[in-house]
N, C-alpha and C. Protein backbone atom coordinates (compact mmCIF):
# COMPACT_ATOMS: atom_id res chain seq x y z
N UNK A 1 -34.37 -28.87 23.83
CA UNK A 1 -34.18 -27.81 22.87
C UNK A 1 -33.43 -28.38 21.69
N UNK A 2 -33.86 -28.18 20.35
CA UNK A 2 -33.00 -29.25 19.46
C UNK A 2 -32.99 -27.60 18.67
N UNK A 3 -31.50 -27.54 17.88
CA UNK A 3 -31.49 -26.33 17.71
C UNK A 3 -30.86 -27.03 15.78
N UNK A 4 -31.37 -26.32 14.96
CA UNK A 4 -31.43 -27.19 13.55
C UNK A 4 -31.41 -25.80 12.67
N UNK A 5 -30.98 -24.35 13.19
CA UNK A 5 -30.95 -23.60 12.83
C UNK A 5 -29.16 -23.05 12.13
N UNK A 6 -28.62 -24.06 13.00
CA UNK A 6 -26.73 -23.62 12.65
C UNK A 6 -26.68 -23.69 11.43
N UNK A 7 -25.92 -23.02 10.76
CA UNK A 7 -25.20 -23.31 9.28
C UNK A 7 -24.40 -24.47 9.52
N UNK A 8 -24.53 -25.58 8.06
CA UNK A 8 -23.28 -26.03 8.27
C UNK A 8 -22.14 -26.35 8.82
N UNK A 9 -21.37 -25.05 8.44
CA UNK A 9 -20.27 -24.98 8.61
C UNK A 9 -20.20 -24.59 9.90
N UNK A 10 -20.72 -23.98 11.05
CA UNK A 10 -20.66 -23.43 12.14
C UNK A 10 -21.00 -25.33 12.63
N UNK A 11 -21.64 -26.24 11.99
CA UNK A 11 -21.68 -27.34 13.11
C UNK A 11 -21.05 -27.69 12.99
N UNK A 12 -19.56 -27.54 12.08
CA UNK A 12 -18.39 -28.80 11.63
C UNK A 12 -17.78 -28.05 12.74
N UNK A 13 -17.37 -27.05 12.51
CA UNK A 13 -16.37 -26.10 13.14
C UNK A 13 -16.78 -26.74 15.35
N UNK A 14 -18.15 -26.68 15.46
CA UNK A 14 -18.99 -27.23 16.97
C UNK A 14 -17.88 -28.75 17.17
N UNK A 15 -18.32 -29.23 16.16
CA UNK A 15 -17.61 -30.29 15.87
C UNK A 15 -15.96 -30.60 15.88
N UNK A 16 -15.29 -29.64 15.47
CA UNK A 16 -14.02 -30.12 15.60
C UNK A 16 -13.63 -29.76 17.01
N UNK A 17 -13.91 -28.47 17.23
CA UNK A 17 -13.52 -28.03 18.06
C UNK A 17 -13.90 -28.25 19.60
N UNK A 18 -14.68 -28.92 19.72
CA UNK A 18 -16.25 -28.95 21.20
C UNK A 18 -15.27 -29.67 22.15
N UNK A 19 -14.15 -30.79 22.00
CA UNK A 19 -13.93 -31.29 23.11
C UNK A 19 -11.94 -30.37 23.58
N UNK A 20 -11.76 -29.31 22.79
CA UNK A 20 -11.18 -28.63 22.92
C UNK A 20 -11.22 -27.46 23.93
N UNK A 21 -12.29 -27.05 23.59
CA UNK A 21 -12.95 -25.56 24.22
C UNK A 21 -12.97 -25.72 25.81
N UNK A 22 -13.76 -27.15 26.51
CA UNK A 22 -13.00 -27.98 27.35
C UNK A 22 -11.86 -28.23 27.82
N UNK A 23 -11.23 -27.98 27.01
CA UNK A 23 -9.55 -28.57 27.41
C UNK A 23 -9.68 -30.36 28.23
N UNK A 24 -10.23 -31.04 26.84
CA UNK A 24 -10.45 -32.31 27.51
C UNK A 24 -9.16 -32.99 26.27
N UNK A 25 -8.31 -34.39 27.38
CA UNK A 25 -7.64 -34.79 26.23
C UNK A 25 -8.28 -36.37 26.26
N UNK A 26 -7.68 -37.03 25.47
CA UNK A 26 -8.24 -38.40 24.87
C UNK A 26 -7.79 -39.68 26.46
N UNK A 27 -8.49 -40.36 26.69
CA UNK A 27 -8.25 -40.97 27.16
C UNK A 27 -8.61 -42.49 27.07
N UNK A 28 -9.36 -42.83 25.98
CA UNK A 28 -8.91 -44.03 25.29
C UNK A 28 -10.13 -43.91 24.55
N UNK A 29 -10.14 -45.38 23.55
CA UNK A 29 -11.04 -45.44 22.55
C UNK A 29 -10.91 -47.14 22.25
N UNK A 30 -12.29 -47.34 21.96
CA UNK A 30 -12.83 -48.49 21.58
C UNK A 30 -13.33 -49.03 20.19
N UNK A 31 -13.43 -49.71 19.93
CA UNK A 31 -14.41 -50.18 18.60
C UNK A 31 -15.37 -50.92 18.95
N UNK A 32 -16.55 -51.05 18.37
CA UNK A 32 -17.85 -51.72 18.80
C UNK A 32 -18.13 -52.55 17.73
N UNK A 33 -17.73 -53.74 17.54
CA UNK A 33 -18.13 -54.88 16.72
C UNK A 33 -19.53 -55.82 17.53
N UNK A 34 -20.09 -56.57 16.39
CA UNK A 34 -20.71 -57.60 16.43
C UNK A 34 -20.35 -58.84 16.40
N UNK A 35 -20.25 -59.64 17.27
CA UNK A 35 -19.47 -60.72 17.22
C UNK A 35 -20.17 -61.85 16.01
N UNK A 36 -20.91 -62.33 16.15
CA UNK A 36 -21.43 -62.81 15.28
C UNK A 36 -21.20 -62.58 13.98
N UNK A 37 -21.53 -61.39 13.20
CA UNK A 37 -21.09 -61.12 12.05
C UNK A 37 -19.60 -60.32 11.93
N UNK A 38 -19.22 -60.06 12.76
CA UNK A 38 -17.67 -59.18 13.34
C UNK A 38 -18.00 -58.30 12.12
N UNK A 39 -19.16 -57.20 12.30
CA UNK A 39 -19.05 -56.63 11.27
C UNK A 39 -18.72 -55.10 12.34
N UNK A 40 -17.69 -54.30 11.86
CA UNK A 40 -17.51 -52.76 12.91
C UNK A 40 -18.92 -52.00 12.99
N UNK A 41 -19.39 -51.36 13.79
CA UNK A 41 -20.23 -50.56 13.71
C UNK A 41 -19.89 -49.02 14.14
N UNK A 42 -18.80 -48.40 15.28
CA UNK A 42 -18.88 -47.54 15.96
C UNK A 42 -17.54 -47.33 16.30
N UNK A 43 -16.75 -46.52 15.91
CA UNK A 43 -15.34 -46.38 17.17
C UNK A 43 -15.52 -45.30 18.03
N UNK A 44 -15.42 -45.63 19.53
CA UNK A 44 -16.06 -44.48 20.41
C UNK A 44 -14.82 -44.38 21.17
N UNK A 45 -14.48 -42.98 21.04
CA UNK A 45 -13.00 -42.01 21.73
C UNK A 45 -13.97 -40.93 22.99
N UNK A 46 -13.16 -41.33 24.30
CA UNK A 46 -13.40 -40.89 25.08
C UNK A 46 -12.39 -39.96 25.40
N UNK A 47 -12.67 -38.48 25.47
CA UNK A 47 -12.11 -37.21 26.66
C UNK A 47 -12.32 -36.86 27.81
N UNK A 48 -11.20 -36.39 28.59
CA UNK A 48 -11.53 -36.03 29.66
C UNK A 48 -10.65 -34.82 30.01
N UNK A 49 -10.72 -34.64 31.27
CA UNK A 49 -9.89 -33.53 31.91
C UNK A 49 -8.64 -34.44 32.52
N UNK A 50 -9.17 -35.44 32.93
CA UNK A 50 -8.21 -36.55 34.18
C UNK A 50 -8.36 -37.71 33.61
N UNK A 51 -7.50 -38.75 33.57
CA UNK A 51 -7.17 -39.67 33.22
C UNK A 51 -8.11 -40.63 34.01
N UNK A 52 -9.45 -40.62 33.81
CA UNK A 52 -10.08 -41.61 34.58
C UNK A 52 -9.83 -42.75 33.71
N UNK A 53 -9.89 -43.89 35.08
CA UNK A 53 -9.56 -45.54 34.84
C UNK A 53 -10.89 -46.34 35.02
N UNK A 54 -12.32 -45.70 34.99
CA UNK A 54 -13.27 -46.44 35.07
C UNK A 54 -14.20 -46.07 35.23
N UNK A 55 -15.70 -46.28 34.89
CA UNK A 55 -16.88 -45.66 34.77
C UNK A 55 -17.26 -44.78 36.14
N UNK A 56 -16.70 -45.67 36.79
CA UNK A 56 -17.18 -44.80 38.62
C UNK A 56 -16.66 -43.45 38.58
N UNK A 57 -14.78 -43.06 38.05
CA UNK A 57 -14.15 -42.18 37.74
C UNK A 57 -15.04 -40.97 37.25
N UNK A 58 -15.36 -42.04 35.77
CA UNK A 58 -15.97 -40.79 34.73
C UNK A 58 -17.09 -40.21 35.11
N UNK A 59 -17.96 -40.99 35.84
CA UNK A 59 -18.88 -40.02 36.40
C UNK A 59 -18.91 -39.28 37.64
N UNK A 60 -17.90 -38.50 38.09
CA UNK A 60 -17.34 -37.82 38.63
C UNK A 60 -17.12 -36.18 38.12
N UNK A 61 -16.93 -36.36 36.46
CA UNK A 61 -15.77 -35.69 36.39
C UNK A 61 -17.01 -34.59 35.82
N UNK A 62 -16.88 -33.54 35.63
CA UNK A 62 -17.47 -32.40 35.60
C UNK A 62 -17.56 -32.02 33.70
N UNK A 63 -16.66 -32.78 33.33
CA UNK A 63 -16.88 -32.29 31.80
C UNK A 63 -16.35 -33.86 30.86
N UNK A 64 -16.91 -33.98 29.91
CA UNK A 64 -16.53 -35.27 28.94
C UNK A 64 -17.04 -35.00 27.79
N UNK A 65 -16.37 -35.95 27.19
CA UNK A 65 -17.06 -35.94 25.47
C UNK A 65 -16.90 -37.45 24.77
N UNK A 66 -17.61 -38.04 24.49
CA UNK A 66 -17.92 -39.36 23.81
C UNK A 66 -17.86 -38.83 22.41
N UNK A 67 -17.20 -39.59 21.61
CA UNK A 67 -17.46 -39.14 20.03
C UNK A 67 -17.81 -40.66 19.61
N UNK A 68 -18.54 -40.88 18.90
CA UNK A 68 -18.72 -41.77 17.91
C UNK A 68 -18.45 -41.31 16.47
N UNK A 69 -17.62 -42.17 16.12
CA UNK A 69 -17.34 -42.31 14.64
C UNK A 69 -17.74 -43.76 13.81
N UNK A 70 -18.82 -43.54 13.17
CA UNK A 70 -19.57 -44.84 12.78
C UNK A 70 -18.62 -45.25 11.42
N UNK A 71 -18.27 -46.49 11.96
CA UNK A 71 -17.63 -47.27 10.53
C UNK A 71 -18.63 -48.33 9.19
N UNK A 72 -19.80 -47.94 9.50
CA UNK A 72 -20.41 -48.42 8.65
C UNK A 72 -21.85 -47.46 8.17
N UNK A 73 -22.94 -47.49 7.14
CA UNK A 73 -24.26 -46.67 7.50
C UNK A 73 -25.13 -47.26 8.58
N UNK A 74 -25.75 -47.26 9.46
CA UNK A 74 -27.00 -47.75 10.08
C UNK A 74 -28.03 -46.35 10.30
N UNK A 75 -29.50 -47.05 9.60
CA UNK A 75 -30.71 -46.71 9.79
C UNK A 75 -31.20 -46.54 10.94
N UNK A 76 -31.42 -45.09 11.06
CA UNK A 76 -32.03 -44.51 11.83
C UNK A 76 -33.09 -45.25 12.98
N UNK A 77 -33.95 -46.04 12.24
CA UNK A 77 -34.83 -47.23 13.11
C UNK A 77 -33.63 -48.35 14.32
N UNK A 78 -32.96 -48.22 13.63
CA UNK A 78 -32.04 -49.63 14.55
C UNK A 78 -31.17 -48.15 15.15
N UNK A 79 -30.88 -47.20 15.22
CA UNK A 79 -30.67 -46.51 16.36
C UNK A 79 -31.68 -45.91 17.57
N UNK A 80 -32.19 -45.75 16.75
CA UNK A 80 -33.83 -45.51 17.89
C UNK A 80 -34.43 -46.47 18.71
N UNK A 81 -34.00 -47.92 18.26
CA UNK A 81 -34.34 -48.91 18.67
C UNK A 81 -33.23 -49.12 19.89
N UNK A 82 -31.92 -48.72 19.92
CA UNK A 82 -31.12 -49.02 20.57
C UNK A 82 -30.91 -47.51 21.80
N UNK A 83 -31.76 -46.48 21.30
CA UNK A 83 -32.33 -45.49 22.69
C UNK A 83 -33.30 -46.59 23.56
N UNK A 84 -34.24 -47.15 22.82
CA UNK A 84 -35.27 -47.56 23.73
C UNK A 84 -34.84 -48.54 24.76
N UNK A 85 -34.17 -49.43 24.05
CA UNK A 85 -32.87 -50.50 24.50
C UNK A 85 -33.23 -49.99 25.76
N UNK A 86 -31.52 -49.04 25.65
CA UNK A 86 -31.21 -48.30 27.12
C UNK A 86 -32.04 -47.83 28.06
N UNK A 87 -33.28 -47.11 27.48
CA UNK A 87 -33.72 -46.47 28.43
C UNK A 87 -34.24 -47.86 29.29
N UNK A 88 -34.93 -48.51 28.66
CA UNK A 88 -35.30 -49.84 29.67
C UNK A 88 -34.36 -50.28 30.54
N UNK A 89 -32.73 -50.51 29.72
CA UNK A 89 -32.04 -51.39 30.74
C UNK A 89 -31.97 -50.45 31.80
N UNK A 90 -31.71 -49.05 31.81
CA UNK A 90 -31.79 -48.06 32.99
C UNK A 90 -32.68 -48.04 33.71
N UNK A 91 -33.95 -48.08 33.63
CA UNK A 91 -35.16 -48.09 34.35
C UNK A 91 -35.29 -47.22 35.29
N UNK A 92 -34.96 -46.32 34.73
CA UNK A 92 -35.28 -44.99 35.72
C UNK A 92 -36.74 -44.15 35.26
N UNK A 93 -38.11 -43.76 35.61
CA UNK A 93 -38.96 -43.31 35.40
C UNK A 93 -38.33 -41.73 34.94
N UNK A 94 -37.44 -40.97 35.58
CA UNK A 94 -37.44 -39.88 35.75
C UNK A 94 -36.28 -39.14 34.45
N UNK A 95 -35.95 -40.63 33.92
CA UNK A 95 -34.53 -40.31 32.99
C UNK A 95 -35.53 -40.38 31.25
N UNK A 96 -36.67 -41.40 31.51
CA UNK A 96 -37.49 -41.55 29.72
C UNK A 96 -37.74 -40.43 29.19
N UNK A 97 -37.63 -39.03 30.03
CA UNK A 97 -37.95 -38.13 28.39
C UNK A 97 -37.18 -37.75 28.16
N UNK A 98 -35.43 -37.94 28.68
CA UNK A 98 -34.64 -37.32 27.68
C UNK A 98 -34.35 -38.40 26.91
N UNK A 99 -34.46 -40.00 27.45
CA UNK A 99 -34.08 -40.79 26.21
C UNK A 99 -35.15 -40.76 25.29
N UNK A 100 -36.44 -40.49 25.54
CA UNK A 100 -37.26 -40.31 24.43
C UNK A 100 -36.62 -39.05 23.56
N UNK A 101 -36.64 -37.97 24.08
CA UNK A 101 -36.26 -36.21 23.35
C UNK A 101 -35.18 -36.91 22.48
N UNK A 102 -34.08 -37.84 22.65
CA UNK A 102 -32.76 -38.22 21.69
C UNK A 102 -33.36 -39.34 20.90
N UNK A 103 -34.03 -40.09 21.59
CA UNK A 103 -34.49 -41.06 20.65
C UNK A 103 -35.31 -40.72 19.40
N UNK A 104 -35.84 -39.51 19.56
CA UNK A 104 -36.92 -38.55 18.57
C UNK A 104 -36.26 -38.21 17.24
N UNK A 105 -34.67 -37.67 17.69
CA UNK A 105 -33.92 -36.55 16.60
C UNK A 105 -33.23 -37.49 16.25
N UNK A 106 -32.58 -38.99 16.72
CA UNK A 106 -31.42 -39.69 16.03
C UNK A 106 -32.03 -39.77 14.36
N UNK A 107 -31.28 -39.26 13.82
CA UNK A 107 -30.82 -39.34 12.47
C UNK A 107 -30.32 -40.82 12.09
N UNK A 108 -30.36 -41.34 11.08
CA UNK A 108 -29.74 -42.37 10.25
C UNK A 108 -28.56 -42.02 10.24
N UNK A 109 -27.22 -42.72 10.35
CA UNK A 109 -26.05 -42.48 10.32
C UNK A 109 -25.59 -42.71 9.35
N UNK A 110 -24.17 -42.33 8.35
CA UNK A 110 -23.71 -42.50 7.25
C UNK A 110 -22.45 -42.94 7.75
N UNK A 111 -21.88 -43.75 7.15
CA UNK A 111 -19.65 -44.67 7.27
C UNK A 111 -19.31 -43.03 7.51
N UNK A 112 -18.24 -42.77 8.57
CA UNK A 112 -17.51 -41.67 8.75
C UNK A 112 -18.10 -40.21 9.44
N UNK A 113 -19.29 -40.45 9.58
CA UNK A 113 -19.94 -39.49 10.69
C UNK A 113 -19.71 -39.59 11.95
N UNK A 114 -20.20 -38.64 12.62
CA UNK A 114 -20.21 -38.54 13.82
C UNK A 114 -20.86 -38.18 15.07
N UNK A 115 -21.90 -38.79 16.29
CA UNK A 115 -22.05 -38.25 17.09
C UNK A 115 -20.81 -38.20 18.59
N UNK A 116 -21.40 -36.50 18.83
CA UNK A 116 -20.38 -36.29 19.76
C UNK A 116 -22.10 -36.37 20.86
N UNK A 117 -21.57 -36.59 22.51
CA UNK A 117 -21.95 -36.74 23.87
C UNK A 117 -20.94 -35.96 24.08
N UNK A 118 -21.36 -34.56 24.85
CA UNK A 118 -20.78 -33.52 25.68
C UNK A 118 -21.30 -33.60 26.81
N UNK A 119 -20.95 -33.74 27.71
CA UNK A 119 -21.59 -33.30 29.67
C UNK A 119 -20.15 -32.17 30.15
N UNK A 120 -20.97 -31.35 30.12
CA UNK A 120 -20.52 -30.44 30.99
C UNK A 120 -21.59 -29.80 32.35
N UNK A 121 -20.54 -29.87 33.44
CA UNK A 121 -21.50 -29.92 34.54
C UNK A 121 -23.09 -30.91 34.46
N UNK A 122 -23.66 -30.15 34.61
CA UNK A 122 -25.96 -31.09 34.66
C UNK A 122 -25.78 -30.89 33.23
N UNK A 123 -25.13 -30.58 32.50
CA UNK A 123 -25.80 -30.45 30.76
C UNK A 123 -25.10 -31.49 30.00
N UNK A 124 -26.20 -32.26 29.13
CA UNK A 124 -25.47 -33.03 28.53
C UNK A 124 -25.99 -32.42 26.57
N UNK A 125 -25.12 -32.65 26.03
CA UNK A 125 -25.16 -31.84 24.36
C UNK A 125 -25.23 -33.03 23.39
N UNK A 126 -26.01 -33.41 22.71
CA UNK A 126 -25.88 -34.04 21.89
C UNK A 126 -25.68 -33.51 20.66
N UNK A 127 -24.51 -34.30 19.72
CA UNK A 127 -24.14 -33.38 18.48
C UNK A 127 -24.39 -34.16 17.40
N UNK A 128 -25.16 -33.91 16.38
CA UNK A 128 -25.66 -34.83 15.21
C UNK A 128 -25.09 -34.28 14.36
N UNK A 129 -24.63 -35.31 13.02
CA UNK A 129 -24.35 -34.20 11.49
C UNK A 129 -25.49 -33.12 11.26
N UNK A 130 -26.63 -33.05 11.89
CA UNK A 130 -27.48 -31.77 11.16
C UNK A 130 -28.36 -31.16 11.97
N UNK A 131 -28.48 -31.83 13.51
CA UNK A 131 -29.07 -31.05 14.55
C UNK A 131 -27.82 -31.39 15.85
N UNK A 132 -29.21 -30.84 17.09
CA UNK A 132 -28.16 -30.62 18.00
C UNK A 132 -29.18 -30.50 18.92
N UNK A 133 -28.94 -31.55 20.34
CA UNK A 133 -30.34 -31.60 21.58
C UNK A 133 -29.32 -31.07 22.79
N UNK A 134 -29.70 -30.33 23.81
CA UNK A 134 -29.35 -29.98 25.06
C UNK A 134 -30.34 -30.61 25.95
N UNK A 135 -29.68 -31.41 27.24
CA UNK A 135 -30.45 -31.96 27.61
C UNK A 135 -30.01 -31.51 29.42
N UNK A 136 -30.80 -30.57 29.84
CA UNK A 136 -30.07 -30.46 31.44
C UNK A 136 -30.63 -31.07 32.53
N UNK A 137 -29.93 -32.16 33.37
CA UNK A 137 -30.72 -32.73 34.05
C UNK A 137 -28.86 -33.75 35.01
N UNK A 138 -29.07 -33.76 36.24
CA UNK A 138 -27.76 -34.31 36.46
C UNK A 138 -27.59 -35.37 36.45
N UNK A 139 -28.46 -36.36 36.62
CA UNK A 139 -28.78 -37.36 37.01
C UNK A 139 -28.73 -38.38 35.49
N UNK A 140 -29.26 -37.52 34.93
CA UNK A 140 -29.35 -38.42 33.08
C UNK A 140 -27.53 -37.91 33.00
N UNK A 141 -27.16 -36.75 33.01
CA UNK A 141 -25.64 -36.65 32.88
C UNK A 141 -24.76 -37.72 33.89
N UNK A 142 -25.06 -38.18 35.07
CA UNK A 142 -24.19 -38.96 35.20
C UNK A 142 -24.11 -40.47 34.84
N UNK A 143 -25.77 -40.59 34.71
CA UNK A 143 -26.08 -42.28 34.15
C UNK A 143 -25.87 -42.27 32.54
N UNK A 144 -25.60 -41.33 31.55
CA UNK A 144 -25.72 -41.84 30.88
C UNK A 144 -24.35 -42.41 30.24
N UNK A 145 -23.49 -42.40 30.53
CA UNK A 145 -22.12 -43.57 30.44
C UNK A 145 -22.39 -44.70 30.94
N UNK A 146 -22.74 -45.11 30.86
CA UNK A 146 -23.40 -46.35 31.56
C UNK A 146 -23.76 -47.03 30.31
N UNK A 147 -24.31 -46.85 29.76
CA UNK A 147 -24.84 -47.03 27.79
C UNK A 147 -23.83 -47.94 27.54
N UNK A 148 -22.90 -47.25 27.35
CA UNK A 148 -21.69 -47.95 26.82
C UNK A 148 -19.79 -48.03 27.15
N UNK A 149 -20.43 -48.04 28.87
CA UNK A 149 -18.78 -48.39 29.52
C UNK A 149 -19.76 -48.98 30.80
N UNK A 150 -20.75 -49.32 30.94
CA UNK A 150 -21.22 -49.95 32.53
C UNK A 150 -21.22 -51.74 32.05
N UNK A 151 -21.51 -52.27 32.99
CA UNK A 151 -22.10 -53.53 33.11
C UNK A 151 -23.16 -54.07 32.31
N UNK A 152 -22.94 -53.94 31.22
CA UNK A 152 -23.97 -54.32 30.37
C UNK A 152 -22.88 -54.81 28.52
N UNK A 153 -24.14 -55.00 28.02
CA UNK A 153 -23.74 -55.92 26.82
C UNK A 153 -22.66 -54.96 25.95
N UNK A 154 -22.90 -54.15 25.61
CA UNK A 154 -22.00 -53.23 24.87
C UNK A 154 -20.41 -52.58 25.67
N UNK A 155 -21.04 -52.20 27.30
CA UNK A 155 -20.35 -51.92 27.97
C UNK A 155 -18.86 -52.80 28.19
N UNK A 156 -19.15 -54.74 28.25
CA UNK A 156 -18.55 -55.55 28.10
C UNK A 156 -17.36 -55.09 26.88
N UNK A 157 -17.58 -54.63 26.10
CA UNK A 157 -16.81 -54.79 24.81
C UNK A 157 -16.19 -53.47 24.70
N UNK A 158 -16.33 -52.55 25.22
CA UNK A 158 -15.89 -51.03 25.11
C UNK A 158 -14.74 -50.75 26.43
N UNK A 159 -15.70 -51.32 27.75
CA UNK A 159 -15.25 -50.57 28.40
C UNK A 159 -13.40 -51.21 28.61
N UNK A 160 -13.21 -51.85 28.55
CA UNK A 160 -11.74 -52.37 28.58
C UNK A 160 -10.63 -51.90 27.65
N UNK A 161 -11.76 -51.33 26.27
CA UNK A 161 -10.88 -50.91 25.43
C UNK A 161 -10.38 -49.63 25.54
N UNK A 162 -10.91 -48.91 26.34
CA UNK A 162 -11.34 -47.38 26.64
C UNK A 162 -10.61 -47.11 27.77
N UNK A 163 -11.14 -47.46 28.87
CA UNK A 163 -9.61 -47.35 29.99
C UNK A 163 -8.96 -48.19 30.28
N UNK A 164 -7.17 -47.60 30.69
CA UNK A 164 -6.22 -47.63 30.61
C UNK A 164 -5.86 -48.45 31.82
């Protein structure tokens, strides 16, 4: 369901407020550089309810919120490219149409935007500057931290920075 009908201002407001309404607090945050060019791309602040210390934790926990705050612009193509990424390294048959359904709506990002990742309970919310996907399914809600705090290339570089 991608819902592209909100005003504005009702998505900033989604936005400030979404990992509140929750009663989730911060429990660490990362930056996502490129080593090679050490150029920033992403600072990703993780919430929770409980002070989880590690991906096994977080997918446990019944409610979260991932925010990305992009420190640079990147084109829409090299994010879509980096859904497809994942969905492969996951290789789950049963998880490709919600990474397709997100891979569809990612927007081009602008320096200082933001996507938020909400899971509450089986629902996971994706929050764009100008749409917005619900995706219910439990199984994509608990794998999808895995992206970027599991055993993998990005995960390497986040997840240490992120828990405590």
């Amino acid at each position: 369901m991608v819902c592209r009908t909100l005003p504005f201002r009702k998505i900033i407001l989604l936005f400030l407020f979404s990992h509140s309404i929750l009663a989730l607090s911060l429990v660490g945050k990362g930056l996502l550089t490129f080593t090679f060019f050490r150029f920033e791309v992403y600072e990703l602040e993780l919430f929770a309810k409980n002070q989880v210390r590690s991906l096994e934790e977080l997918q446990k926990e019944e409610s979260y919120e991932l925010v990305f705050t992009f420190r640079r612009d990147v084109e829409a193509k090299h994010l879509k490219q980096a859904w497809s990424d994942a969905s492969k390294e996951i290789n789950q048959a049963s998880l490709k149409p919600f990474f397709s359904e997100v891979e569809e709506i990612q927007p081009a990002m602008r320096e200082g935007e933001k996507i938020r990742v909400t899971k509450n309970k089986d629902t996971v919310t994706f929050s764009f500057p100008k749409s917005k996907v619900e995706l219910k399914n439990a199984e994509f809600a608990k794998t999808l931290p895995w992206i970027w705090l599991g055993d993998n290339e990005v995960g390497e570089k986040l997840a240490y920075q992120i828990f405590p």
